[in-house]
C-alpha atoms as a PDB file:
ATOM      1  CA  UNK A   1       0.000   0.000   0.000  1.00  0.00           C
ATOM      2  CA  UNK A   2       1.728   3.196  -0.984  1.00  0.00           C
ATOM      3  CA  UNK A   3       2.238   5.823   2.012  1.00  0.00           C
ATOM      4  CA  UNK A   4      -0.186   8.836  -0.046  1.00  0.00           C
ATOM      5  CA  UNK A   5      -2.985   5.732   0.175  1.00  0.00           C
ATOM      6  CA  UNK A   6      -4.466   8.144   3.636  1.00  0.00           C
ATOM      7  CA  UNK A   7      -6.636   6.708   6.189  1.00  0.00           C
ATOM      8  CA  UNK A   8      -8.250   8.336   8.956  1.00  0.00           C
ATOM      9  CA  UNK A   9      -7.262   7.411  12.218  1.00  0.00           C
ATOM     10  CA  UNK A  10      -9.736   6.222  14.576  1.00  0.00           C
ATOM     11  CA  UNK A  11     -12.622   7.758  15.147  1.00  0.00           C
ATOM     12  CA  UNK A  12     -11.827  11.439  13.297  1.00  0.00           C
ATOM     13  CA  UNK A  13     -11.719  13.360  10.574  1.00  0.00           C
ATOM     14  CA  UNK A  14      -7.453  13.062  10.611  1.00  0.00           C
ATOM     15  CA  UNK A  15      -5.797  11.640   7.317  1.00  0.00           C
ATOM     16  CA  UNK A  16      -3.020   9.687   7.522  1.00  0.00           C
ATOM     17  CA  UNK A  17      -0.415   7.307   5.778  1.00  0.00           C
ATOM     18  CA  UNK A  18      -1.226   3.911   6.490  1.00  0.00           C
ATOM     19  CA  UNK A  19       2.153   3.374   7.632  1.00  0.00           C
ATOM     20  CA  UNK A  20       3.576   5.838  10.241  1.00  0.00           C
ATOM     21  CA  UNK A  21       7.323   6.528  10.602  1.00  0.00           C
ATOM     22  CA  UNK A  22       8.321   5.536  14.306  1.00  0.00           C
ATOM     23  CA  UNK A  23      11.687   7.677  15.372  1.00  0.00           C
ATOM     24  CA  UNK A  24      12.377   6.402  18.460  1.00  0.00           C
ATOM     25  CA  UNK A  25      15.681   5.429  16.909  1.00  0.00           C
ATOM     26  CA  UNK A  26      16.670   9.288  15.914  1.00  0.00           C
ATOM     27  CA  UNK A  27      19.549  10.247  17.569  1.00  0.00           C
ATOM     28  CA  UNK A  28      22.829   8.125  18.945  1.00  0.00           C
ATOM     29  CA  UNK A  29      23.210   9.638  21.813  1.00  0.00           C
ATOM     30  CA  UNK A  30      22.798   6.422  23.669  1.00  0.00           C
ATOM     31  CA  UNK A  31      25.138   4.591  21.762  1.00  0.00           C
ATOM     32  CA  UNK A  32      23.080   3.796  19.419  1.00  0.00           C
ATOM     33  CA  UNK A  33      20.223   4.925  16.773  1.00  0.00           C
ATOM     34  CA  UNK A  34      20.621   6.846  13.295  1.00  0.00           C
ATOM     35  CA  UNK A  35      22.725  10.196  13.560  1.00  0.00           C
ATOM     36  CA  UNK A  36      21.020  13.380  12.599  1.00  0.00           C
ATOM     37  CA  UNK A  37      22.652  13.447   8.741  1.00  0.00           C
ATOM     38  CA  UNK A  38      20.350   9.808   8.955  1.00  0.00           C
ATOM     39  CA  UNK A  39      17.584  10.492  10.342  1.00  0.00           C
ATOM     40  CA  UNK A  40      16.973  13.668   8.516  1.00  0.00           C
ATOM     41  CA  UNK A  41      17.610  11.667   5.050  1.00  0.00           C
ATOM     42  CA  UNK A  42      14.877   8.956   6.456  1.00  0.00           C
ATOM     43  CA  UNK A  43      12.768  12.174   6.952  1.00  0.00           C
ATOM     44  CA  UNK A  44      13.681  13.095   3.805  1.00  0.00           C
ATOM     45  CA  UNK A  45      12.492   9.540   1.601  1.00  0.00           C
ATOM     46  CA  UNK A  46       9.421   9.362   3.688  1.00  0.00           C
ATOM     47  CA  UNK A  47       7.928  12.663   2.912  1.00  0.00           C
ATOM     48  CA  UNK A  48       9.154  12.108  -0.791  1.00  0.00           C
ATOM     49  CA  UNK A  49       6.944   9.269  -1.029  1.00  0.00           C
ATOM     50  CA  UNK A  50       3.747  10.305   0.248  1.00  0.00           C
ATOM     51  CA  UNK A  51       4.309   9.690   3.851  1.00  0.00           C
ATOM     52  CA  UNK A  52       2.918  12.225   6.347  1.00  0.00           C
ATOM     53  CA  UNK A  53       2.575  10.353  10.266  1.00  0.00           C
ATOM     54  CA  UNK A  54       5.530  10.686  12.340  1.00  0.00           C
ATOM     55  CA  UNK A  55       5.277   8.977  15.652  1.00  0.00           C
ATOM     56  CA  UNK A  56       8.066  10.125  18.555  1.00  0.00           C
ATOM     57  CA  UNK A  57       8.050  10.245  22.412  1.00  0.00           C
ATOM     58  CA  UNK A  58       9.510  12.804  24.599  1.00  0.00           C
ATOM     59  CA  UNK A  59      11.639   9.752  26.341  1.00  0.00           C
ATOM     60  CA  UNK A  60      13.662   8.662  23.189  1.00  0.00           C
ATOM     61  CA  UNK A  61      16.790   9.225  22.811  1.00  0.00           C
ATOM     62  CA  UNK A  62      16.593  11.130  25.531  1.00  0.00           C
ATOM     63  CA  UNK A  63      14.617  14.240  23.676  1.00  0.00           C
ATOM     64  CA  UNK A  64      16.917  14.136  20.877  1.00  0.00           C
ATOM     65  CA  UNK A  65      14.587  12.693  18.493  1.00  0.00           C
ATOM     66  CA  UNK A  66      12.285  15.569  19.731  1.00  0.00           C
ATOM     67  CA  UNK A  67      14.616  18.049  18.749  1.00  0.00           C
ATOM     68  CA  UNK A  68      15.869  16.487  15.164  1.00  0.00           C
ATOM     69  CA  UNK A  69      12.329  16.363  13.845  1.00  0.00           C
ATOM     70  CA  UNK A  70      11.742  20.154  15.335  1.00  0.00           C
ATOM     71  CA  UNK A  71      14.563  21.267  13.720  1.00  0.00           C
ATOM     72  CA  UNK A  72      14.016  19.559  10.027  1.00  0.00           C
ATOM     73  CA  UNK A  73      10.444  21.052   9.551  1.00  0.00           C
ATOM     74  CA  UNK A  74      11.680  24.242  10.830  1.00  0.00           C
ATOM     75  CA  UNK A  75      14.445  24.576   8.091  1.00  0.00           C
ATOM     76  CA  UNK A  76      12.091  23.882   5.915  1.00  0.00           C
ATOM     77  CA  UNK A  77       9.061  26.556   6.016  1.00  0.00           C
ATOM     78  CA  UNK A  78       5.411  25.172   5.764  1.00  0.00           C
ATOM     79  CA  UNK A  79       5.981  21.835   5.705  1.00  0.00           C
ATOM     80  CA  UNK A  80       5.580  21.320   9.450  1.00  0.00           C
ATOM     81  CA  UNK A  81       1.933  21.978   8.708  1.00  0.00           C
ATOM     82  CA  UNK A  82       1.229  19.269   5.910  1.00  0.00           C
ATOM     83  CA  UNK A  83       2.414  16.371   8.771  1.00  0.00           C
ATOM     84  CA  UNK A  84       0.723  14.608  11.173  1.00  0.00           C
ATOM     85  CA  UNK A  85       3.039  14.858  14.347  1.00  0.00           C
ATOM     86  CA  UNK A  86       2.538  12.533  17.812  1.00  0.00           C
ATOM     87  CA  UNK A  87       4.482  12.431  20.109  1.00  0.00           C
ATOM     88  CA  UNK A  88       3.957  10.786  23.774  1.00  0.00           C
ATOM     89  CA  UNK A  89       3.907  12.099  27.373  1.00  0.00           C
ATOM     90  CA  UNK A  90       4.753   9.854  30.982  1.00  0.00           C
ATOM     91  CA  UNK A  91       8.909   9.018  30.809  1.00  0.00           C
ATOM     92  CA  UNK A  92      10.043  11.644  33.281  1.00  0.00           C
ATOM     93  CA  UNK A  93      13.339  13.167  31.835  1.00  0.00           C
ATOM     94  CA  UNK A  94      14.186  15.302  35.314  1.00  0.00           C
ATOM     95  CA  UNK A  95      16.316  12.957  37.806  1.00  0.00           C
ATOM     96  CA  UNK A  96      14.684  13.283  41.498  1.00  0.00           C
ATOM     97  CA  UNK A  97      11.797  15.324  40.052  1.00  0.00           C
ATOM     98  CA  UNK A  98       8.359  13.330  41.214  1.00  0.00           C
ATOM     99  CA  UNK A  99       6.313  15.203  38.852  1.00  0.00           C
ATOM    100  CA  UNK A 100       8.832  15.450  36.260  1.00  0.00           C
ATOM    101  CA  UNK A 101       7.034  12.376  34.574  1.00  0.00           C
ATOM    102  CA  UNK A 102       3.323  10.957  35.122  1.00  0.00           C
ATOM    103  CA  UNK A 103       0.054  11.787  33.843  1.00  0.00           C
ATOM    104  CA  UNK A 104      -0.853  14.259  36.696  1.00  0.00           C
ATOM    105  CA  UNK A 105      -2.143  17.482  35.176  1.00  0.00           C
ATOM    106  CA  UNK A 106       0.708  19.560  36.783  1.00  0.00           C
ATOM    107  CA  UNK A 107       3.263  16.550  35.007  1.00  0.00           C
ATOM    108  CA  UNK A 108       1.386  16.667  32.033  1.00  0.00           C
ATOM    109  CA  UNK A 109       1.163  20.626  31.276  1.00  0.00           C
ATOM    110  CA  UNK A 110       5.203  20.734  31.523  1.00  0.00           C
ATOM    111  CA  UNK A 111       5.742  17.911  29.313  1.00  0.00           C
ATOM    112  CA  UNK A 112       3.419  19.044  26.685  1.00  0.00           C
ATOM    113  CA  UNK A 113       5.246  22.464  26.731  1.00  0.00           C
ATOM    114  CA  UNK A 114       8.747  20.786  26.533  1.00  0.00           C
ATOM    115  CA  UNK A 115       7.940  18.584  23.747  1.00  0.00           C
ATOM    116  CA  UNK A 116       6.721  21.631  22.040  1.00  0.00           C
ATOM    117  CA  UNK A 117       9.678  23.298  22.801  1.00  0.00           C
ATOM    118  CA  UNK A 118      12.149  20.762  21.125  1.00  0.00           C
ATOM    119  CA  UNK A 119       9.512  19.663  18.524  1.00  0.00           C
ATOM    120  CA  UNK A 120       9.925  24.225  17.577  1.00  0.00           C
ATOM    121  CA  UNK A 121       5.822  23.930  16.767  1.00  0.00           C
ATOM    122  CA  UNK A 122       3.092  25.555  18.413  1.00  0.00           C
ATOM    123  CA  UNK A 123       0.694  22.489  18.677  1.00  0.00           C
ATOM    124  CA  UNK A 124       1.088  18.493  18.776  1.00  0.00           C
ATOM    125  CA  UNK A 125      -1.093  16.890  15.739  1.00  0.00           C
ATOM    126  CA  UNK A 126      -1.569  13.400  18.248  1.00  0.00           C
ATOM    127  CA  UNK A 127      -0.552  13.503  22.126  1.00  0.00           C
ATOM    128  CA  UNK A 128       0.047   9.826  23.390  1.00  0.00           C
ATOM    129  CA  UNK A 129      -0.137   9.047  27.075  1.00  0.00           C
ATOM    130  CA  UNK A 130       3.097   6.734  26.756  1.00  0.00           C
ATOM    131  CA  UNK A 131       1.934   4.303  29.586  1.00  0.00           C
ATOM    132  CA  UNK A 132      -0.858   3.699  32.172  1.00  0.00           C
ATOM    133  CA  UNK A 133      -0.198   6.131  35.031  1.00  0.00           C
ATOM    134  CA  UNK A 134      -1.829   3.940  38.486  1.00  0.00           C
ATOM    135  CA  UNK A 135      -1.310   6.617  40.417  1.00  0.00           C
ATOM    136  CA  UNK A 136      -3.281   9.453  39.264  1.00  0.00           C
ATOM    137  CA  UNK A 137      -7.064   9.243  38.475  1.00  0.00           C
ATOM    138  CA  UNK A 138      -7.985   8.804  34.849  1.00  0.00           C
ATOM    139  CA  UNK A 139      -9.921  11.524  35.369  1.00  0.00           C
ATOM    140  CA  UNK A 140      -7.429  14.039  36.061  1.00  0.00           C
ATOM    141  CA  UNK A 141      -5.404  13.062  33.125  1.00  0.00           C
ATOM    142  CA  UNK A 142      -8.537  13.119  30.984  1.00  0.00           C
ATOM    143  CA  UNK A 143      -9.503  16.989  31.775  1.00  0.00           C
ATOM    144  CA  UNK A 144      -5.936  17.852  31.420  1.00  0.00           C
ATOM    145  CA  UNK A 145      -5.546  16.461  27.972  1.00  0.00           C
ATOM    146  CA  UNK A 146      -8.616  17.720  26.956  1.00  0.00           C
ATOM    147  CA  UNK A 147      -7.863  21.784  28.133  1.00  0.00           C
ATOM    148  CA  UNK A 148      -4.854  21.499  26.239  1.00  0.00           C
ATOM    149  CA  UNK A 149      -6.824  20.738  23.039  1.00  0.00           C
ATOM    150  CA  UNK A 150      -9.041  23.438  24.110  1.00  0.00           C
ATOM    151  CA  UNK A 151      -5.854  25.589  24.282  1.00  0.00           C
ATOM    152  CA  UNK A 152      -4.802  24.816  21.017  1.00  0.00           C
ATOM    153  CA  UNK A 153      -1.614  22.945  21.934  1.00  0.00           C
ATOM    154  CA  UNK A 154      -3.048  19.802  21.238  1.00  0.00           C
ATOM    155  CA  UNK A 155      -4.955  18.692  18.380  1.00  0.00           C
ATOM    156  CA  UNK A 156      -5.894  14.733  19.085  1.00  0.00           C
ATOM    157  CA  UNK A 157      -4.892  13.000  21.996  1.00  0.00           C
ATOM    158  CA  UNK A 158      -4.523   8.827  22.301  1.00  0.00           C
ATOM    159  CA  UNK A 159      -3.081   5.792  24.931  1.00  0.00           C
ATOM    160  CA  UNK A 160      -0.533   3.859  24.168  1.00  0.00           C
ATOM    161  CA  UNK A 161       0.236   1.005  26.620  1.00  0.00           C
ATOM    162  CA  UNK A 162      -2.478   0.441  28.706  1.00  0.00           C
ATOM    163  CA  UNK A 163      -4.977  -2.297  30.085  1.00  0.00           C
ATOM    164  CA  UNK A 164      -7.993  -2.162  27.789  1.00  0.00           C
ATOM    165  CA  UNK A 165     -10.510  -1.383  30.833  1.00  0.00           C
ATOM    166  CA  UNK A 166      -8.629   1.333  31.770  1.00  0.00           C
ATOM    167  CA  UNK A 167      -8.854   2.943  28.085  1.00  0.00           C
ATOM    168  CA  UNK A 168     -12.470   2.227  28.154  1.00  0.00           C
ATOM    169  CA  UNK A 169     -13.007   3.950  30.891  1.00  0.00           C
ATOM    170  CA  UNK A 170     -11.272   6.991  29.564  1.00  0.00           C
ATOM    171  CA  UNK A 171     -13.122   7.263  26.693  1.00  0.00           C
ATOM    172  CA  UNK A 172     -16.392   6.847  28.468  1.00  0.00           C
ATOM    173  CA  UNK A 173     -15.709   9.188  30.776  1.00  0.00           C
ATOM    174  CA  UNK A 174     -14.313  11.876  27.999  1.00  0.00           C
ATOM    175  CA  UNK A 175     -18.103  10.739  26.292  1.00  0.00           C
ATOM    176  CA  UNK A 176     -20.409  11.740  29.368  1.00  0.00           C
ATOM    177  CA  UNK A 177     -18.302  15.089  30.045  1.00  0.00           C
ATOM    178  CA  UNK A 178     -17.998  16.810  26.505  1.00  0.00           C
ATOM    179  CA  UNK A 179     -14.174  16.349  26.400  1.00  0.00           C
ATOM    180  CA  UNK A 180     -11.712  15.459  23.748  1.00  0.00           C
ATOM    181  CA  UNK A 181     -12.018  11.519  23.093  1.00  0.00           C
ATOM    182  CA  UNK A 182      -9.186   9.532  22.755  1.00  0.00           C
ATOM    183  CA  UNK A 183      -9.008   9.021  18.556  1.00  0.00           C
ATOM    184  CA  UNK A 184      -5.459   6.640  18.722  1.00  0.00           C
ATOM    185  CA  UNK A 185      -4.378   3.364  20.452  1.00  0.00           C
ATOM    186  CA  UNK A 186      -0.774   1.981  20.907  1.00  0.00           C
ATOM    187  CA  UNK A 187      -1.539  -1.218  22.809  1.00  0.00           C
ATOM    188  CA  UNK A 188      -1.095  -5.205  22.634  1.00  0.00           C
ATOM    189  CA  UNK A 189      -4.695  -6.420  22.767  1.00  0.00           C
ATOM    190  CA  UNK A 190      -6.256  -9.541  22.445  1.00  0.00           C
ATOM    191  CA  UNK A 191      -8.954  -9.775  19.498  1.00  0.00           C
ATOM    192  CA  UNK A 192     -11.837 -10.145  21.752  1.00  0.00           C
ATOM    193  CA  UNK A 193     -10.469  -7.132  24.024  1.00  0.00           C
ATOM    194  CA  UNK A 194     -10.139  -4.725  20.834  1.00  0.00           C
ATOM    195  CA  UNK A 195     -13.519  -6.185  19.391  1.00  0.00           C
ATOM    196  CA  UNK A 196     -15.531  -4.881  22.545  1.00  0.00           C
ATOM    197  CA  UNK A 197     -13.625  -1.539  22.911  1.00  0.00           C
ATOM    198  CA  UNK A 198     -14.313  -0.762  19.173  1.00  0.00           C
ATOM    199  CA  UNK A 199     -18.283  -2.396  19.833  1.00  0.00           C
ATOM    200  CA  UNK A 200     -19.315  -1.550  22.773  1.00  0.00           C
ATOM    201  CA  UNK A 201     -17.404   2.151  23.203  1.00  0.00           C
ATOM    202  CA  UNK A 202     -17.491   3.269  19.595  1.00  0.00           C
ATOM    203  CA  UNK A 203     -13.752   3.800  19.947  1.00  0.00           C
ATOM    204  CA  UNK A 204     -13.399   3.821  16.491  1.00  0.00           C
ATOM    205  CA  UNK A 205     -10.848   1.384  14.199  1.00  0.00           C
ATOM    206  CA  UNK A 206      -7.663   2.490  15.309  1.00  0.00           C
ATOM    207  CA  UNK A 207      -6.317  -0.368  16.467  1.00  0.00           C
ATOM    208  CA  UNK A 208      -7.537  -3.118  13.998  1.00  0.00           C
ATOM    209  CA  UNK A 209      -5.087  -3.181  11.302  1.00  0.00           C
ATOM    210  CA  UNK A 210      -2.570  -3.804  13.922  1.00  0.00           C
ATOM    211  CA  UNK A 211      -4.546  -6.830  15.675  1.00  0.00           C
ATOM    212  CA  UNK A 212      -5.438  -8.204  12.159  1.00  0.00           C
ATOM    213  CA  UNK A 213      -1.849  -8.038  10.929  1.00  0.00           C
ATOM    214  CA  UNK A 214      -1.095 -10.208  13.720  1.00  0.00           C
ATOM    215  CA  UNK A 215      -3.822 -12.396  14.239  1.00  0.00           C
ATOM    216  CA  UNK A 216      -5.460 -12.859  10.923  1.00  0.00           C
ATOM    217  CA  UNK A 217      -8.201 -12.250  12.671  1.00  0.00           C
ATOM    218  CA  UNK A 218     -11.151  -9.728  10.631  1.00  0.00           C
ATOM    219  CA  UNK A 219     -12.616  -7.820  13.767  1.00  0.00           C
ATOM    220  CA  UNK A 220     -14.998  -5.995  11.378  1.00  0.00           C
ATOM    221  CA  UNK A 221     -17.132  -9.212  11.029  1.00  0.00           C
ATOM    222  CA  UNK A 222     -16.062  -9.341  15.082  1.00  0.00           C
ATOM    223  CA  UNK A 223     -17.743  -6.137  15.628  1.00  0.00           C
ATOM    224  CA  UNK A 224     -20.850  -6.662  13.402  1.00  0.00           C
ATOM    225  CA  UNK A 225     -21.872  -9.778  15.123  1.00  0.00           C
ATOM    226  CA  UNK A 226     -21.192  -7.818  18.702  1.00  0.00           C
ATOM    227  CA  UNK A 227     -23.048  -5.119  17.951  1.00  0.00           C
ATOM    228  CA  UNK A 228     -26.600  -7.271  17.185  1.00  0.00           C
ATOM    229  CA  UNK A 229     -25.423  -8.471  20.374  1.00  0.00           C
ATOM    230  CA  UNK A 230     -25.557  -4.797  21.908  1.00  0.00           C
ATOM    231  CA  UNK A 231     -28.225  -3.020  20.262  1.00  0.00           C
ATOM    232  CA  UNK A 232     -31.015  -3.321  22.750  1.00  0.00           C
ATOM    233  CA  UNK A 233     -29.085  -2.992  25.196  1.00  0.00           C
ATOM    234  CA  UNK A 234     -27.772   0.489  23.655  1.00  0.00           C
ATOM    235  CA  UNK A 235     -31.039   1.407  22.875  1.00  0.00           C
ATOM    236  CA  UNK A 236     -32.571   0.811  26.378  1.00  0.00           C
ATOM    237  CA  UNK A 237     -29.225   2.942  27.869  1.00  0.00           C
ATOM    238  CA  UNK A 238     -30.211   5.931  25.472  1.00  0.00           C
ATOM    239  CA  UNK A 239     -33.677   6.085  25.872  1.00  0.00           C
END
C-alpha cells in the first residue's frame, strides 16, 4: 500500500499514511540509533513518497529525536503543517523530580510544553499518554488532555500502553463530560479485548489493522456480530 494511500485514524476526521514513521531510533546519543545526517535523510524519503505520520516520544533518545524532527520542519518553512506529528507524554526526563514524569495534570502541562519546545511547533497533531499512570485518576489526566486541546496545543490526543478497561473507561468518561475523546491506540490487545472496545465504546478502528496483521483475525465481522449483540441494550441505555 503506498504511504499517499491516507486513512483516517480512529474515530476522526485526521488523514493519515497507512504506515507511520516511528523515530524512536533518531539520535545516537545512547550509543546507538541513526545520527542526525540519517535520520533527517529517512525524513527526507518518507515525505518524498507520500508519507505524512511521524510517531516520537519525549523519552527517546533522551529528547533528541524531539529536537531532530523540530529542527528539520523548521528549516524547511510550511511543511511542518502538511504532517501529522505525535508524540507521547509519561517518561520523566528530570532525575529526582516526582512530577517530572506521570500523567498528573501539573506533570502533564510541563511535558506538553517541553515537547513543544524541542519539537519548535506551536501544537502536537496526536498527544500519546506513553503508559498507564496507576497513580493518578484517569480523570485528572482526561480533563488535562482535553484543556490542552481546548488551548490549542493539542490537536488529538490517544493511549498507548495500557490495560484495555482502563482505556475504556477513559473514553467513556471523555463521552459523558464533553471532552476530547481519545481518537489513537498503541496497545497489545487480544482480538476479543479490541472487538468490545471498538463495539461496545465506539472507539473507532484504530487499532484493527494492527490486531489483524497479527492475528489474521477480521474484527470488522467481530464487531458486526457484537453489535446485534448490543443493540437493545444500547437502545434501552439511550432512551
Amino acid at each position: 500500500m503506498p504511504l499517499n494511500s491516507y486513512v483516517t485514524l480512529g474515530h476522526s476526521g485526521l488523514r493519515v499514511s497507512p504506515f507511520c514513521l516511528g523515530a524512536m531510533t533518531f539520535g545516537d546519543d545512547m550509543g546507538w540509533g541513526s545520527s542526525v545526517p540519517d535520520s533527517e535523510a529517512i525524513l527526507t524519503r518518507y515525505l518524498a513518497d507520500g508519507g505524512n505520520f511521524i510517531d516520537t516520544a519525549n523519552i527517546y533518545t533522551k529528547g533528541h529525536s524531539e529536537r531532530i524532527i523540530g529542527d528539520f520542519f523548521a528549516e524547511r518553512k510550511g511543511e511542518r503543517d502538511r504532517v501529522v506529528i505525535a508524540t507521547k507524554f509519561f517518561c520523566n526526563l528530570f532525575a529526582g523530580d516526582p512530577n517530572g514524569g506521570g500523567a498528573s495534570r501539573k506533570s502533564i502541562v510541563a511535558q506538553c510544553n517541553e515537547s513543544l519546545r524541542r519539537l519548535r511547533t506551536d501544537y502536537i497533531d496526536l498527544y500519546y499518554l506513553h503508559n498507564w499512570d496507576r497513580f493518578t485518576p484517569v480523570e485528572e489526566t482526561m480533563s488535562a488532555l482535553n484543556d490542552l486541546v481546548t488551548a490549542g496545543k493539542l490537536r488529538y490526543i490517544g493511549f498507548s500502553d495500557a490495560p484495555a478497561w482502563k482505556v475504556a473507561q477513559a473514553q467513556i468518561i471523555a463521552g459523558f463530560r464533553g471532552w476530547a475523546p481519545l481518537i489513537g491506540l498503541q496497545v497489545h490487545l487480544t482480538p476479543e479485548e479490541t472487538a468490545r472496545l471498538n463495539g461496545e465504546y465506539y472507539f473507532g478502528d484504530a487499532a484493527w489493522e494492527y490486531i489483524k496483521t497479527y492475528t489474521g483475525v477480521d474484527l470488522k465481522t467481530v464487531l458486526e456480530n457484537i453489535a446485534k449483540e448490543n443493540v437493545n441494550k444500547w437502545q434501552t441505555s439511550v432512551l
